[in-house]
PDB file of N, CA and C in Angstrom:
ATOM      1  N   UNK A   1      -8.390 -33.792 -15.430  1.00  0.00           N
ATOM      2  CA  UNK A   1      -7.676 -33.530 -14.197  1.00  0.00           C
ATOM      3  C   UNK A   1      -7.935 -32.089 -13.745  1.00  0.00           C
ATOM      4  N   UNK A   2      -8.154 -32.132 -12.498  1.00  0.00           N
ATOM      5  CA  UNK A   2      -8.463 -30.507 -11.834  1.00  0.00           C
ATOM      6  C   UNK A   2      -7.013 -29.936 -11.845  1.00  0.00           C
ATOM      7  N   UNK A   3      -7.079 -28.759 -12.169  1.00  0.00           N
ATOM      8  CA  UNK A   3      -6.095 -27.605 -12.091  1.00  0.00           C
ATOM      9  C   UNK A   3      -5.708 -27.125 -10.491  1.00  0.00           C
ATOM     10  N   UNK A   4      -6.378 -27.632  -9.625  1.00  0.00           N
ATOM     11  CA  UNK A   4      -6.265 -26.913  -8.488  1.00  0.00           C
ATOM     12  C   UNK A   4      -5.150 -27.719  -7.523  1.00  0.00           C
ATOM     13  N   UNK A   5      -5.263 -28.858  -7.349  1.00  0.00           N
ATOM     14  CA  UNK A   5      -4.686 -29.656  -6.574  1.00  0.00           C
ATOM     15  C   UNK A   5      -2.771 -30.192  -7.502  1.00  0.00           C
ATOM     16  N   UNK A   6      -3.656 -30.309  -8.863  1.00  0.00           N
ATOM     17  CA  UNK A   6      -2.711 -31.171  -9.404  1.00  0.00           C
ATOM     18  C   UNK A   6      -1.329 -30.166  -9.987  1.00  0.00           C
ATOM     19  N   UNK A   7      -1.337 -28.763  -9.426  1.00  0.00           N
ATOM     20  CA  UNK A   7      -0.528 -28.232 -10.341  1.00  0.00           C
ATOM     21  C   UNK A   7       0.477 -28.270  -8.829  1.00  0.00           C
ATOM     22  N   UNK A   8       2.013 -27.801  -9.529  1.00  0.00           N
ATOM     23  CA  UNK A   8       2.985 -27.986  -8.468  1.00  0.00           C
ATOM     24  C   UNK A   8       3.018 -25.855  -7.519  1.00  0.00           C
ATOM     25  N   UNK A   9       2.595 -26.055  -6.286  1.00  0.00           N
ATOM     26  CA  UNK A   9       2.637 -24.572  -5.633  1.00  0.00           C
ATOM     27  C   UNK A   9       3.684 -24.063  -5.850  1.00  0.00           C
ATOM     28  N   UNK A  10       2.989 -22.606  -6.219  1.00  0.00           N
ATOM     29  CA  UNK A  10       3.903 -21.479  -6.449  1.00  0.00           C
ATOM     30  C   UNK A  10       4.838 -21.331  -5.482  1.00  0.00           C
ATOM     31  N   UNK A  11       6.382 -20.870  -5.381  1.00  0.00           N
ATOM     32  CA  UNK A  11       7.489 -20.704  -4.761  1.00  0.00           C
ATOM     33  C   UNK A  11       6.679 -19.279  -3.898  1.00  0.00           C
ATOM     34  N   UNK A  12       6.071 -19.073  -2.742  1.00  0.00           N
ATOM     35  CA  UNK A  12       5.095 -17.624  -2.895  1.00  0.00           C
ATOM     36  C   UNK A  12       6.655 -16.952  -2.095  1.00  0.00           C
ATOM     37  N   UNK A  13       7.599 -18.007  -0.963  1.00  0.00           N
ATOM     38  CA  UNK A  13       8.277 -17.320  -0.079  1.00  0.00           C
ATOM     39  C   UNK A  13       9.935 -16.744  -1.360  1.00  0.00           C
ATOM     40  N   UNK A  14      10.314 -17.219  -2.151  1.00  0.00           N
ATOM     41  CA  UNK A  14      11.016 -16.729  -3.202  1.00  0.00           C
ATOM     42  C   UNK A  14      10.265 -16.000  -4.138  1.00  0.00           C
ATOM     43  N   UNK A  15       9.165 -15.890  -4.545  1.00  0.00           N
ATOM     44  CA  UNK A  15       8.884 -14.251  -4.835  1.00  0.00           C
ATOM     45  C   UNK A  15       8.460 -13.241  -4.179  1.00  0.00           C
ATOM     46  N   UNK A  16       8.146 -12.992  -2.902  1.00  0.00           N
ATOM     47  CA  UNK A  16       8.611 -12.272  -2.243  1.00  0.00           C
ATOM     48  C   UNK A  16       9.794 -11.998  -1.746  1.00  0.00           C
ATOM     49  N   UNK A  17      10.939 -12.945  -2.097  1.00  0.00           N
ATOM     50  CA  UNK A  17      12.249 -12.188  -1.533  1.00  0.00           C
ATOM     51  C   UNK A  17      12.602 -11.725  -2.907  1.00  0.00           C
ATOM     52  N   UNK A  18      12.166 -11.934  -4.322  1.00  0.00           N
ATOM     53  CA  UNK A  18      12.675 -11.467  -5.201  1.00  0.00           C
ATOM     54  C   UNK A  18      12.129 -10.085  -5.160  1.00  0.00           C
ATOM     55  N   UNK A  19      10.838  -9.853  -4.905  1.00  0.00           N
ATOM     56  CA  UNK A  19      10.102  -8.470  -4.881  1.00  0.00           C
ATOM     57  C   UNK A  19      11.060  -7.317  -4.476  1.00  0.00           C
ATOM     58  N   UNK A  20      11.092  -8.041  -3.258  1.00  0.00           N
ATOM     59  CA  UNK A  20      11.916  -7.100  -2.018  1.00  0.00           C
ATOM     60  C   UNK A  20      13.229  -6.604  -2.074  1.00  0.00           C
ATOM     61  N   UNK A  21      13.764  -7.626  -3.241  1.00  0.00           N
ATOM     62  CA  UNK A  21      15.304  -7.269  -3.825  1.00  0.00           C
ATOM     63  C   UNK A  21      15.174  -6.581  -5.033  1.00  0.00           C
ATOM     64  N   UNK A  22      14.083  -6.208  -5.778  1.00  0.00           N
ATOM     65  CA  UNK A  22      13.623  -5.478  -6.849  1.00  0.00           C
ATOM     66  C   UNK A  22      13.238  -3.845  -6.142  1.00  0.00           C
ATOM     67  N   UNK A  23      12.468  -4.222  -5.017  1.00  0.00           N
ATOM     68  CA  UNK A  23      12.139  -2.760  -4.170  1.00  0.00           C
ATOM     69  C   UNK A  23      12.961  -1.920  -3.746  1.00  0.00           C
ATOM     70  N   UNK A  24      13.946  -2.981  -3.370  1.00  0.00           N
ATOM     71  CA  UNK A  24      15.420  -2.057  -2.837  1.00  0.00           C
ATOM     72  C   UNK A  24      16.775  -1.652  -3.938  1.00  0.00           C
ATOM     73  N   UNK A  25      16.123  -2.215  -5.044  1.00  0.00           N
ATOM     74  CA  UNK A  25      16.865  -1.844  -6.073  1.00  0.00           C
ATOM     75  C   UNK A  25      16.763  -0.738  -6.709  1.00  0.00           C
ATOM     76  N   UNK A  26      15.301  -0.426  -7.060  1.00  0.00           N
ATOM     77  CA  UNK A  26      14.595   0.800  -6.886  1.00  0.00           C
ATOM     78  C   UNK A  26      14.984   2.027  -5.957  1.00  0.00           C
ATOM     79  N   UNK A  27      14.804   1.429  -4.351  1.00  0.00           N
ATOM     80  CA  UNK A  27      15.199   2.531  -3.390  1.00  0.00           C
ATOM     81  C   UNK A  27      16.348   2.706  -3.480  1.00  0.00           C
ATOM     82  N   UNK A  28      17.256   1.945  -3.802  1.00  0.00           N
ATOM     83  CA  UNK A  28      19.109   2.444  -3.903  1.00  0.00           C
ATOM     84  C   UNK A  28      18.889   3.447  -5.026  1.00  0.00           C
ATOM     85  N   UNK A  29      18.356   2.888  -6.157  1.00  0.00           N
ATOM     86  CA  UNK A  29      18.605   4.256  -7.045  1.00  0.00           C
ATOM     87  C   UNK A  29      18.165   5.100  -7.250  1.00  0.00           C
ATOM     88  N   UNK A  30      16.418   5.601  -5.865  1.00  0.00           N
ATOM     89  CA  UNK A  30      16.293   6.770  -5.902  1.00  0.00           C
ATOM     90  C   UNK A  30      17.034   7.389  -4.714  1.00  0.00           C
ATOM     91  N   UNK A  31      17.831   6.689  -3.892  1.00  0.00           N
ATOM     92  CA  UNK A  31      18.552   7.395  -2.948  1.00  0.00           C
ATOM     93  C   UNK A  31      19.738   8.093  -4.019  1.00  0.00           C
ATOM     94  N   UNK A  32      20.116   7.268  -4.510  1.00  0.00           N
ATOM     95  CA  UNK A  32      21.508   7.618  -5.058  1.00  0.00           C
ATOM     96  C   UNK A  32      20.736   9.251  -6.439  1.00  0.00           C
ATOM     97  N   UNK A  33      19.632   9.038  -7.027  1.00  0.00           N
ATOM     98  CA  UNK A  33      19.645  10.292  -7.863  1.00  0.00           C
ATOM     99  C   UNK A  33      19.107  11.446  -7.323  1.00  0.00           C
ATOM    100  N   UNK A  34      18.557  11.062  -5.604  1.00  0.00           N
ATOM    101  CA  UNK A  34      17.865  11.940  -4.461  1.00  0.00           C
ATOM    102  C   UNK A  34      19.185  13.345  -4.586  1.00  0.00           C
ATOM    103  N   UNK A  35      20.085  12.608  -3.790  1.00  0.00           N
ATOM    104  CA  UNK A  35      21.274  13.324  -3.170  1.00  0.00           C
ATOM    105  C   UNK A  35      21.774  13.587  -4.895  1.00  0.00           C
ATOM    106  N   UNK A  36      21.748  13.463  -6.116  1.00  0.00           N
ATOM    107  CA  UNK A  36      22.436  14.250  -7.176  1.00  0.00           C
ATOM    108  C   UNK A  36      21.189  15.116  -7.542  1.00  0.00           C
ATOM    109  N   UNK A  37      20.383  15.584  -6.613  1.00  0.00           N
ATOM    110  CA  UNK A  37      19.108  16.439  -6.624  1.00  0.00           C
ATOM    111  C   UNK A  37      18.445  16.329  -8.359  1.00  0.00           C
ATOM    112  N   UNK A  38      18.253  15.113  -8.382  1.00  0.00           N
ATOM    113  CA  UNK A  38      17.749  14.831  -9.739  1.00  0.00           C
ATOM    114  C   UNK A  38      16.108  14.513  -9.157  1.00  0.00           C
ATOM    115  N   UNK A  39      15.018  15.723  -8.662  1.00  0.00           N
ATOM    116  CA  UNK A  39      14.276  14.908  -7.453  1.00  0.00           C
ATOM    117  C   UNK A  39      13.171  14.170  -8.623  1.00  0.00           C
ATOM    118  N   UNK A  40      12.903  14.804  -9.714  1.00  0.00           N
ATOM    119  CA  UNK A  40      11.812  14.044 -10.645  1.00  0.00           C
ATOM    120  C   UNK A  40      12.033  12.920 -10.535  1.00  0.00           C
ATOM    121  N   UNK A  41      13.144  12.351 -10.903  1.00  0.00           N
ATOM    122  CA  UNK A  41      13.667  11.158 -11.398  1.00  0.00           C
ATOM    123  C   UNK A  41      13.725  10.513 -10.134  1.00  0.00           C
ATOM    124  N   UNK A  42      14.369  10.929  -8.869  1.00  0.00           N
ATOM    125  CA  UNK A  42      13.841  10.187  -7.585  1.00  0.00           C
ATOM    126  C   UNK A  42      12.788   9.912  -7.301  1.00  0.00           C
ATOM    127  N   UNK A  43      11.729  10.668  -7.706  1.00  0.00           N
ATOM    128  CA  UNK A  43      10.584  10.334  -7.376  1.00  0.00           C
ATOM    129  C   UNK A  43       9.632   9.517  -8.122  1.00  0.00           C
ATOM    130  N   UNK A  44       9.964   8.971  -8.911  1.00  0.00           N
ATOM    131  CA  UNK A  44       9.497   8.001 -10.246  1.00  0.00           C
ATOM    132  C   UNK A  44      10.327   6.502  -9.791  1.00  0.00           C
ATOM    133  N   UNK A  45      11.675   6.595  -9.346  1.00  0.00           N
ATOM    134  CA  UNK A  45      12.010   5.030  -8.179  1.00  0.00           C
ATOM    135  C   UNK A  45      11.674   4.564  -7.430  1.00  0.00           C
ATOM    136  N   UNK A  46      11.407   5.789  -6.459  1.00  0.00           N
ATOM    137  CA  UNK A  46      10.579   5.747  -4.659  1.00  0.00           C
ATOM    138  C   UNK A  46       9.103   5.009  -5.041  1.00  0.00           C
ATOM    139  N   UNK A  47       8.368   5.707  -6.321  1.00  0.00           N
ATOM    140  CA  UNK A  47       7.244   4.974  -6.601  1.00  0.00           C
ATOM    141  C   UNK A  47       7.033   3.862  -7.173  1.00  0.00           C
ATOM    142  N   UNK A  48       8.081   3.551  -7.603  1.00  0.00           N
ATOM    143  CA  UNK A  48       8.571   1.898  -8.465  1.00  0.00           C
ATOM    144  C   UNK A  48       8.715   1.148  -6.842  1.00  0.00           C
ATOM    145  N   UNK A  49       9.418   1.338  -6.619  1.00  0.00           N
ATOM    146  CA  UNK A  49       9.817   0.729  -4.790  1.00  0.00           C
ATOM    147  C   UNK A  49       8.399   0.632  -4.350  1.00  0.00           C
ATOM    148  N   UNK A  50       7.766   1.790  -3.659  1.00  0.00           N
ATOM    149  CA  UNK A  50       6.590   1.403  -3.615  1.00  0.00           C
ATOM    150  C   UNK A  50       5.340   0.407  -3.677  1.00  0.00           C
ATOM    151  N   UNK A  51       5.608   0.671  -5.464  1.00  0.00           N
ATOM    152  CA  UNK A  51       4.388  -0.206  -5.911  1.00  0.00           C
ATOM    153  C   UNK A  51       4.987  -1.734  -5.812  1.00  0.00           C
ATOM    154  N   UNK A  52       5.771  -1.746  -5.313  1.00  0.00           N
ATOM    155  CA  UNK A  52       6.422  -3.633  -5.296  1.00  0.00           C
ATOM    156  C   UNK A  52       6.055  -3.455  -3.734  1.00  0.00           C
ATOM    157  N   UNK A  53       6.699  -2.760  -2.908  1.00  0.00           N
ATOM    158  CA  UNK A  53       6.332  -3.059  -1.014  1.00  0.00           C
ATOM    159  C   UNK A  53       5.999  -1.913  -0.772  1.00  0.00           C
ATOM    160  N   UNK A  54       4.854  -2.156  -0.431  1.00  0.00           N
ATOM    161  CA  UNK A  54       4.292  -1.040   0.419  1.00  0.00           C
ATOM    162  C   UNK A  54       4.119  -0.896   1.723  1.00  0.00           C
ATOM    163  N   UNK A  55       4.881  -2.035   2.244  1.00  0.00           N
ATOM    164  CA  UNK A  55       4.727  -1.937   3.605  1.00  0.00           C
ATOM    165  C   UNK A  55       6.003  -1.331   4.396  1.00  0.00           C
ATOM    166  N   UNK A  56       7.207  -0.678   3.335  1.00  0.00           N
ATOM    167  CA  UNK A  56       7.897  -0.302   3.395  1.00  0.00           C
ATOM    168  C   UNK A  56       8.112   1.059   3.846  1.00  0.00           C
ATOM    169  N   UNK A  57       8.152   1.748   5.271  1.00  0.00           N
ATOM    170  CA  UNK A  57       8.696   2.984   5.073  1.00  0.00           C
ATOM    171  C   UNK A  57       9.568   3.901   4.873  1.00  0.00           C
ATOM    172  N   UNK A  58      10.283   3.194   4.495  1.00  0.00           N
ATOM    173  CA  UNK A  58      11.641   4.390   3.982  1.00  0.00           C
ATOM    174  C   UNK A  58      11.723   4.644   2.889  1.00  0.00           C
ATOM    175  N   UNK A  59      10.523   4.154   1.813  1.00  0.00           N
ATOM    176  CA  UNK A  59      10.607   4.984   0.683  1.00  0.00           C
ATOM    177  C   UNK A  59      10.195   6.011   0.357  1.00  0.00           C
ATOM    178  N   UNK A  60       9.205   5.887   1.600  1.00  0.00           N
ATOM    179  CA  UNK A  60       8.051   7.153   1.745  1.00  0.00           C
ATOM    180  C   UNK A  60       8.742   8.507   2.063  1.00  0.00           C
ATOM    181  N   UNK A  61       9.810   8.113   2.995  1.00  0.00           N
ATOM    182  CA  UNK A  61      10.755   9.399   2.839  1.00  0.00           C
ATOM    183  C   UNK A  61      11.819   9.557   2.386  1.00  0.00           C
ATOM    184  N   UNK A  62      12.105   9.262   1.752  1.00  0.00           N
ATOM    185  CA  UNK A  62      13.195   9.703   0.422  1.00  0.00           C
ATOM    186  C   UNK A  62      11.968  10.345  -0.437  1.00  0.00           C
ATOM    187  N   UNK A  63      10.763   9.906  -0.515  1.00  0.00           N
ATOM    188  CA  UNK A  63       9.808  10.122  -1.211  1.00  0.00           C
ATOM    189  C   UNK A  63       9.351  11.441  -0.703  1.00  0.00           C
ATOM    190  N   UNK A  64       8.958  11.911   0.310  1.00  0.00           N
ATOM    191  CA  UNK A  64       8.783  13.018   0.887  1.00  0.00           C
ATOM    192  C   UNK A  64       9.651  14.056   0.517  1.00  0.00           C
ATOM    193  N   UNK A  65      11.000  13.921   1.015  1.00  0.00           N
ATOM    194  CA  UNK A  65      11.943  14.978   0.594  1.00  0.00           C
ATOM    195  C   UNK A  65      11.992  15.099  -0.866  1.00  0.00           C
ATOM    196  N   UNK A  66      11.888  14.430  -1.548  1.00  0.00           N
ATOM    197  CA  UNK A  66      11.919  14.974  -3.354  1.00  0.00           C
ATOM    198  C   UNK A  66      11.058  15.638  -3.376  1.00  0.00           C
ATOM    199  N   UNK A  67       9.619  15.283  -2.999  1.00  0.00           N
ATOM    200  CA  UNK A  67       8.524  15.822  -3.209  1.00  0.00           C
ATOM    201  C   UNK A  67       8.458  18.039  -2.588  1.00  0.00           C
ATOM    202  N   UNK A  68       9.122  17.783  -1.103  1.00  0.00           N
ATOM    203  CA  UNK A  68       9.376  18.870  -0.490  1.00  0.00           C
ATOM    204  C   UNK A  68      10.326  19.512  -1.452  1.00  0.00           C
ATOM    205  N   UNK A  69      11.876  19.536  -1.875  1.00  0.00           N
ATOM    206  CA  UNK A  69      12.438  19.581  -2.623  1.00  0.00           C
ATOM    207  C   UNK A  69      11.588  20.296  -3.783  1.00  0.00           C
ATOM    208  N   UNK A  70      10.880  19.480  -4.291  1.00  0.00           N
ATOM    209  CA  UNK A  70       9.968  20.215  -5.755  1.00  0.00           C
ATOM    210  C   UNK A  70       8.870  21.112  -5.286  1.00  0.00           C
ATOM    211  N   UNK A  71       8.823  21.276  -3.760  1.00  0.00           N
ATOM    212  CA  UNK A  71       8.003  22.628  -3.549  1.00  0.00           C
ATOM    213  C   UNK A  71       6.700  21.830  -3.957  1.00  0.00           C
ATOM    214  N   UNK A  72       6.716  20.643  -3.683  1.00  0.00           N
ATOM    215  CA  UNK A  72       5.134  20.214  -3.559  1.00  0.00           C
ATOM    216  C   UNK A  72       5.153  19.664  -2.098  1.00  0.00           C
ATOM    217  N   UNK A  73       4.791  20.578  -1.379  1.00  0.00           N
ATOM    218  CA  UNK A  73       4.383  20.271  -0.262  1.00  0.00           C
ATOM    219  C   UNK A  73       2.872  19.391   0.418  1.00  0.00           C
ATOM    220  N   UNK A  74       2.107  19.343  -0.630  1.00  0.00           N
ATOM    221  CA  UNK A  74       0.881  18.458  -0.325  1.00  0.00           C
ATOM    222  C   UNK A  74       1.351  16.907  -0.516  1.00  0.00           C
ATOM    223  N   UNK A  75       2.025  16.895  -1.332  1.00  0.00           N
ATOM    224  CA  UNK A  75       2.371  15.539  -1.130  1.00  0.00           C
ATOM    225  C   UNK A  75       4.003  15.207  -0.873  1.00  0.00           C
ATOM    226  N   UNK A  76       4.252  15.839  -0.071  1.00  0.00           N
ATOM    227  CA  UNK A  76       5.216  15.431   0.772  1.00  0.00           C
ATOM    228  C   UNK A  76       4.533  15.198   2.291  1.00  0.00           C
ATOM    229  N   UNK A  77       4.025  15.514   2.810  1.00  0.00           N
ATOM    230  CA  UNK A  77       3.255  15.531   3.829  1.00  0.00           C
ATOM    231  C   UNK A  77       2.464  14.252   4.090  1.00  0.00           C
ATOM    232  N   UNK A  78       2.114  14.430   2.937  1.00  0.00           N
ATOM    233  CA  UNK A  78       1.152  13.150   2.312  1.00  0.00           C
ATOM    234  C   UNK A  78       1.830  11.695   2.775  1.00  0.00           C
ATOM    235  N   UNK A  79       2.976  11.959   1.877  1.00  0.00           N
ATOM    236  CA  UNK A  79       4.146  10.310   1.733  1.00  0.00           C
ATOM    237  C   UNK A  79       4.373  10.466   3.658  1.00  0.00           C
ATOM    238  N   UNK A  80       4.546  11.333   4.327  1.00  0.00           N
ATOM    239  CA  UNK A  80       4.971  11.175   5.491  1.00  0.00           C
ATOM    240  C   UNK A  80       4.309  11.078   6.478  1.00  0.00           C
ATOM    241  N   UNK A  81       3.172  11.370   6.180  1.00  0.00           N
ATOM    242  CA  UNK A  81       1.738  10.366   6.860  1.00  0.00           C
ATOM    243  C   UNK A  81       1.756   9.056   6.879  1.00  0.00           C
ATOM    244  N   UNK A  82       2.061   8.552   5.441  1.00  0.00           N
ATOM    245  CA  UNK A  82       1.861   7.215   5.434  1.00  0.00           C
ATOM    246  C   UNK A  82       3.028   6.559   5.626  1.00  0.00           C
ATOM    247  N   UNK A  83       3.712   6.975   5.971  1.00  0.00           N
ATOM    248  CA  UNK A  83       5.242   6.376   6.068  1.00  0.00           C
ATOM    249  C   UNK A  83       5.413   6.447   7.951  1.00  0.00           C
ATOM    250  N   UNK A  84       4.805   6.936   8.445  1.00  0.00           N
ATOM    251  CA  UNK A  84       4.456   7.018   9.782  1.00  0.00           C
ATOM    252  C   UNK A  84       3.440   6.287  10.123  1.00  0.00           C
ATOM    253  N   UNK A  85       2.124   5.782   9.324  1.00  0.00           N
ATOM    254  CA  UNK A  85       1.152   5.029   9.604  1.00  0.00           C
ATOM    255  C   UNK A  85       1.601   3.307   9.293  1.00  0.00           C
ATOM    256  N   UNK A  86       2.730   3.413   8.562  1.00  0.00           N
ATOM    257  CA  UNK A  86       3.200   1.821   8.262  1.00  0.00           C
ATOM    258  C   UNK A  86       4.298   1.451   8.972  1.00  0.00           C
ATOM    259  N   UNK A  87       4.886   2.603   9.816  1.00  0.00           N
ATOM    260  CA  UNK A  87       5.867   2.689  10.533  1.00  0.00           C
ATOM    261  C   UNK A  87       5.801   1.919  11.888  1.00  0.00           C
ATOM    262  N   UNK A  88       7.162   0.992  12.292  1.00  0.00           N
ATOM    263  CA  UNK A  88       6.655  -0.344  13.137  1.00  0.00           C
ATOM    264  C   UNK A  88       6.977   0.742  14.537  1.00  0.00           C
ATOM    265  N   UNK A  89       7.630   1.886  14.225  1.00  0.00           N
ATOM    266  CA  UNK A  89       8.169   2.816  16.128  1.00  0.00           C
ATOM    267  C   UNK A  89       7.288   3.737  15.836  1.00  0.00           C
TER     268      UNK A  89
END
């Protein structure tokens, strides 16, 4: 029996809403350790968030400001490029 036809399709529209509830789980808790200026540690969520949606821009800036925050200004700039290039306004 072929593998292709005969297997039952992946749920693709429930793992993407699971993703997306994993991404924002992420972004809640680098918002929430953003503002207790914990920015390392924000910035290690924002990139967890990230790497699940990237089509997301508001992680990019929460992501930005930690980054500004730590006086790395090349890549704060950076995240806010691309958070403006994925940006739907």
């Amino acid at each position: 029996m072929s593998k292709g036809l005969s297997q039952k399709p992946e749920n693709t529209f429930e793992n993407a809403s699971n993703e997306v509830s994993l991404a924002k789980i992420y972004f809640d808790e680098a918002e929430k350790i953003r503002c207790n200026n914990k920015y390392k540690e924000a910035v290690d969520r924002y990139l967890h968030s990230i790497l699940i949606n990237k089509n997301n821009p508001t992680p990019y800036l929460g992501l930005a400001l930690s980054y500004k925050n730590l006086k790395n200004y090349n890549k704060a700039l950076n995240a806010l490029e691309k958070a403006e290039k994925i940006s739907p306004y």
